[in-house]
N, C-alpha and C. Protein backbone atom coordinates (compact mmCIF):
# COMPACT_ATOMS: atom_id res chain seq x y z
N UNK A 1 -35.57 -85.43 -75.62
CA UNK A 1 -36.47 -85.31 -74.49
C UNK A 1 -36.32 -86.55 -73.61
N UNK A 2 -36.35 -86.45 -72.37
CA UNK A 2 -36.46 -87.51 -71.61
C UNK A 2 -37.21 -88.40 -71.43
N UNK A 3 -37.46 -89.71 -71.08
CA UNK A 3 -38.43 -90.73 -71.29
C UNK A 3 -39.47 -89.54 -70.26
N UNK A 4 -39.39 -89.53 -68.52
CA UNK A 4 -40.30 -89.32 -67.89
C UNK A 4 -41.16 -87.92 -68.25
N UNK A 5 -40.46 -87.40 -69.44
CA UNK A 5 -41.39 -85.92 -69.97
C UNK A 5 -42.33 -86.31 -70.88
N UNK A 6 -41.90 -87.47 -71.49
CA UNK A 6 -42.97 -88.32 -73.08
C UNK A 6 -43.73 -88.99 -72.61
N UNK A 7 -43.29 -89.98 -71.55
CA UNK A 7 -44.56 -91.13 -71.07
C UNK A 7 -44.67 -90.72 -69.92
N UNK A 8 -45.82 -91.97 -69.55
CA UNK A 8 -46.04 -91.98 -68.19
C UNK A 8 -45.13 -92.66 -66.84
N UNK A 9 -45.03 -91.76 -65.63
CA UNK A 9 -44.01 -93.05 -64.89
C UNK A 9 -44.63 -94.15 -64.69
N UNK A 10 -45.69 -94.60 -64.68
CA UNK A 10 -46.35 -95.70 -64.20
C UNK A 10 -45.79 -97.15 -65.84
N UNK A 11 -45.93 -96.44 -66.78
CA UNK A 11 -45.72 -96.91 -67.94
C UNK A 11 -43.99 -97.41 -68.38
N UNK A 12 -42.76 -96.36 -67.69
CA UNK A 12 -41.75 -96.70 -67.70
C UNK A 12 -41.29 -97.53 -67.10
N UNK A 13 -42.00 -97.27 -65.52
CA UNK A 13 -41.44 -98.14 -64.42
C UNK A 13 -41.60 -99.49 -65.25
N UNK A 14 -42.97 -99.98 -65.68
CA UNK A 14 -43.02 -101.17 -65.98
C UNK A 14 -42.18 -101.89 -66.77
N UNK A 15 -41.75 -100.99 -68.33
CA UNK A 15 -40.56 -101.21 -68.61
C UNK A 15 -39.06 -101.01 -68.41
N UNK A 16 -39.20 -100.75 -67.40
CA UNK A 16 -37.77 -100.74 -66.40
C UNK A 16 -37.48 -102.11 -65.46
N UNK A 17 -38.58 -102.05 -64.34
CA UNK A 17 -38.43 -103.34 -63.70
C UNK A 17 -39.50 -104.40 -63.72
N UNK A 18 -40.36 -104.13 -64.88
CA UNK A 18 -41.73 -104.98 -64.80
C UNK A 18 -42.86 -104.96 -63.90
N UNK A 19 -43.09 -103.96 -63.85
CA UNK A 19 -44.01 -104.01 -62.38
C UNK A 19 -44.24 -102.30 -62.93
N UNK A 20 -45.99 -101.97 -62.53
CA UNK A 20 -46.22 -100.80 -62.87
C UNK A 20 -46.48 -100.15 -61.45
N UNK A 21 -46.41 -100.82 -60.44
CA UNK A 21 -46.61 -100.07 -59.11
C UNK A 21 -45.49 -100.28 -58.37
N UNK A 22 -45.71 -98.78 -57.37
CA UNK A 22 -44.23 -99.29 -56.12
C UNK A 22 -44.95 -99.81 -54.91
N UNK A 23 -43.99 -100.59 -54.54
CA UNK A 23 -44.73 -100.92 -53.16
C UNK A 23 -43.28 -100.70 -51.94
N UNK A 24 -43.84 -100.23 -50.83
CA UNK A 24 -42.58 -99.45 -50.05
C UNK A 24 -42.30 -100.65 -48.86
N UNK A 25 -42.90 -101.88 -48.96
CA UNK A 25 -42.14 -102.89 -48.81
C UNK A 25 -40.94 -103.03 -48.25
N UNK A 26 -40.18 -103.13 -49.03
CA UNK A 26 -38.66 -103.21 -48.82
C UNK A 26 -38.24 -102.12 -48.12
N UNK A 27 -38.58 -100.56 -48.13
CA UNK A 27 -38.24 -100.23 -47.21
C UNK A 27 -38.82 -100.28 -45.58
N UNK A 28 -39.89 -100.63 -45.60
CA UNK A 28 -40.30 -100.98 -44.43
C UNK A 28 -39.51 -101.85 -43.80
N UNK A 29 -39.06 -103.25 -44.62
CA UNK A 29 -37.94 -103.87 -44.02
C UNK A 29 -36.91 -103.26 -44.02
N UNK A 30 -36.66 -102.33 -44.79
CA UNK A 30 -35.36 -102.17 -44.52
C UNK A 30 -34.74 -101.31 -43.18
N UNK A 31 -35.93 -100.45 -42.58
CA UNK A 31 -35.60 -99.73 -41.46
C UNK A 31 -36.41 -99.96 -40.26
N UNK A 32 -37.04 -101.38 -40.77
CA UNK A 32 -37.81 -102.16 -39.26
C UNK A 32 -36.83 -102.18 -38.03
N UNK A 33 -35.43 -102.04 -38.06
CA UNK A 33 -34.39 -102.58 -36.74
C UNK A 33 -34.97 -100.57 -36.10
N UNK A 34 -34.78 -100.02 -36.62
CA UNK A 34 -34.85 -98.63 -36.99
C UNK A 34 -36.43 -98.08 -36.13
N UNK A 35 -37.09 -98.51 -36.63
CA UNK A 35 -38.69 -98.51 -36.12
C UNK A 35 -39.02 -99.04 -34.95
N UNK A 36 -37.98 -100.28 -34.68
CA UNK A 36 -38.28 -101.13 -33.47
C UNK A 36 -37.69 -100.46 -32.38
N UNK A 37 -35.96 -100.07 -32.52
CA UNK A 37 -35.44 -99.21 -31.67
C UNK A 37 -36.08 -98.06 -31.28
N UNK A 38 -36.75 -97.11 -31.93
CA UNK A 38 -37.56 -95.91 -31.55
C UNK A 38 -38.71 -96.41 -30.96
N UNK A 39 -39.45 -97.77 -31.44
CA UNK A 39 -41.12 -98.00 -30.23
C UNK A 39 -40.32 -98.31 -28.77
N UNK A 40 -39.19 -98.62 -28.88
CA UNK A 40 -38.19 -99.05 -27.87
C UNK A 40 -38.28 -98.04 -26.57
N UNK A 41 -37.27 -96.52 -27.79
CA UNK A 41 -37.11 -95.78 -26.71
C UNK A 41 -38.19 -95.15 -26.05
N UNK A 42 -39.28 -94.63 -27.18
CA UNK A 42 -40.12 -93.96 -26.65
C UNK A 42 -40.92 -94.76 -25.79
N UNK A 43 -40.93 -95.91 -25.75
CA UNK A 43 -41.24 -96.31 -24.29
C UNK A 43 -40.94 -96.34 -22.74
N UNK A 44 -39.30 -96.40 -23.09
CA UNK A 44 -38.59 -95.99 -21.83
C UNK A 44 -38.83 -94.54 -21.18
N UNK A 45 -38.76 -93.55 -22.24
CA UNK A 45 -38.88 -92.59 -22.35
C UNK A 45 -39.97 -91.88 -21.61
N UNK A 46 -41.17 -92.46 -21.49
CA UNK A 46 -42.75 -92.21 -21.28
C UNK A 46 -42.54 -92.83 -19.88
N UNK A 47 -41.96 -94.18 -19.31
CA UNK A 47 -41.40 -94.30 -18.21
C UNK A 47 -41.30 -93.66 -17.33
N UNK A 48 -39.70 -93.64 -18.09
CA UNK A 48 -39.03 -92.01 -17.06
C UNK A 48 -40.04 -90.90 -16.87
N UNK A 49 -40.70 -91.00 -17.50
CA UNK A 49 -41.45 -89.37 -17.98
C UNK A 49 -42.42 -89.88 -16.59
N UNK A 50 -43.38 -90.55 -16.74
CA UNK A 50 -44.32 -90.72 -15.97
C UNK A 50 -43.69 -90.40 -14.22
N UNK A 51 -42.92 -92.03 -14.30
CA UNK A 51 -42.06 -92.04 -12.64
C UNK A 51 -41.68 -90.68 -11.81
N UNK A 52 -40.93 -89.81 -13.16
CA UNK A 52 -40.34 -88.53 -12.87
C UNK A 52 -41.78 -87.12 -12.06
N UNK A 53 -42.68 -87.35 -13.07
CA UNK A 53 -43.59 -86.33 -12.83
C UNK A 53 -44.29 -86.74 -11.43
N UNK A 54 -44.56 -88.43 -11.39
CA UNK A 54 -45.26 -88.90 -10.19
C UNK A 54 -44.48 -88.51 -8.78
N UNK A 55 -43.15 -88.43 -8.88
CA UNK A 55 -42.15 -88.03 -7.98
C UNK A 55 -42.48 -86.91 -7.60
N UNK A 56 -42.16 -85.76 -8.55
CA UNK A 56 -42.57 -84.43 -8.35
C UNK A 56 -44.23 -84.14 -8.28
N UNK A 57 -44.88 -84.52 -8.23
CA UNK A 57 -46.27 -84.44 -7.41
C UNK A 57 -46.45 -84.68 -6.20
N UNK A 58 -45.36 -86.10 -5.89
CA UNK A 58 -45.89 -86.60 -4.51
C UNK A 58 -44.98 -85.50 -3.85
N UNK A 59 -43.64 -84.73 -4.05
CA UNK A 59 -42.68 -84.09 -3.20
C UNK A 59 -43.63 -82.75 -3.79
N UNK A 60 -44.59 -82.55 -4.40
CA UNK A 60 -45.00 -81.23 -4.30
C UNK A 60 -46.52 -81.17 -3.44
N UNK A 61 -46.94 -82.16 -3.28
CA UNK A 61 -48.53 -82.25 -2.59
C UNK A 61 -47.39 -82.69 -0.50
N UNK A 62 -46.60 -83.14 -0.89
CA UNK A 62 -46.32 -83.11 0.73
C UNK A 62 -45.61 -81.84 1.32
N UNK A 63 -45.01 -81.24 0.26
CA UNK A 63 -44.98 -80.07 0.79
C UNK A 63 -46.25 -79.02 0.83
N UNK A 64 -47.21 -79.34 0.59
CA UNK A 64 -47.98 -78.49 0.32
C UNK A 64 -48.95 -78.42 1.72
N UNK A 65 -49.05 -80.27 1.83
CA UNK A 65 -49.75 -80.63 3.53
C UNK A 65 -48.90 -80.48 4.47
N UNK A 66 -47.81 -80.14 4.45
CA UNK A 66 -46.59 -79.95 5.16
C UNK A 66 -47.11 -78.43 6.15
């Protein structure tokens, strides 16, 4: 039988790497460049987005007083 079918994982982990909890830590660092690039784009993004729509309001309200 396998260890994780007999014990507990909380109980193996510890005797695996000493530590009975995970902490996701490390991956947080590890895909922070990752996280930063996306608050990045979606900022540009919301930009464009805004500028774009404000454009097409003002060329749709002057044609409209037109």
């Amino acid at each position: 039988m396998e260890r994780g079918s007999s014990a507990p994982w909380s109980q193996i982990l510890q005797e695996t790497i000493g530590e009975g909890r995970l902490n996701g830590e490390a991956l947080r660092d590890y895909f922070r460049p990752l996280e930063d690039w996306l608050r990045i784009s979606r900022r540009q993004v919301f930009k464009y987005t805004v500028v774009s729509t404000t454009q097409h309001i003002a060329i749709m309200t002057s044609q409209v007083l037109s």
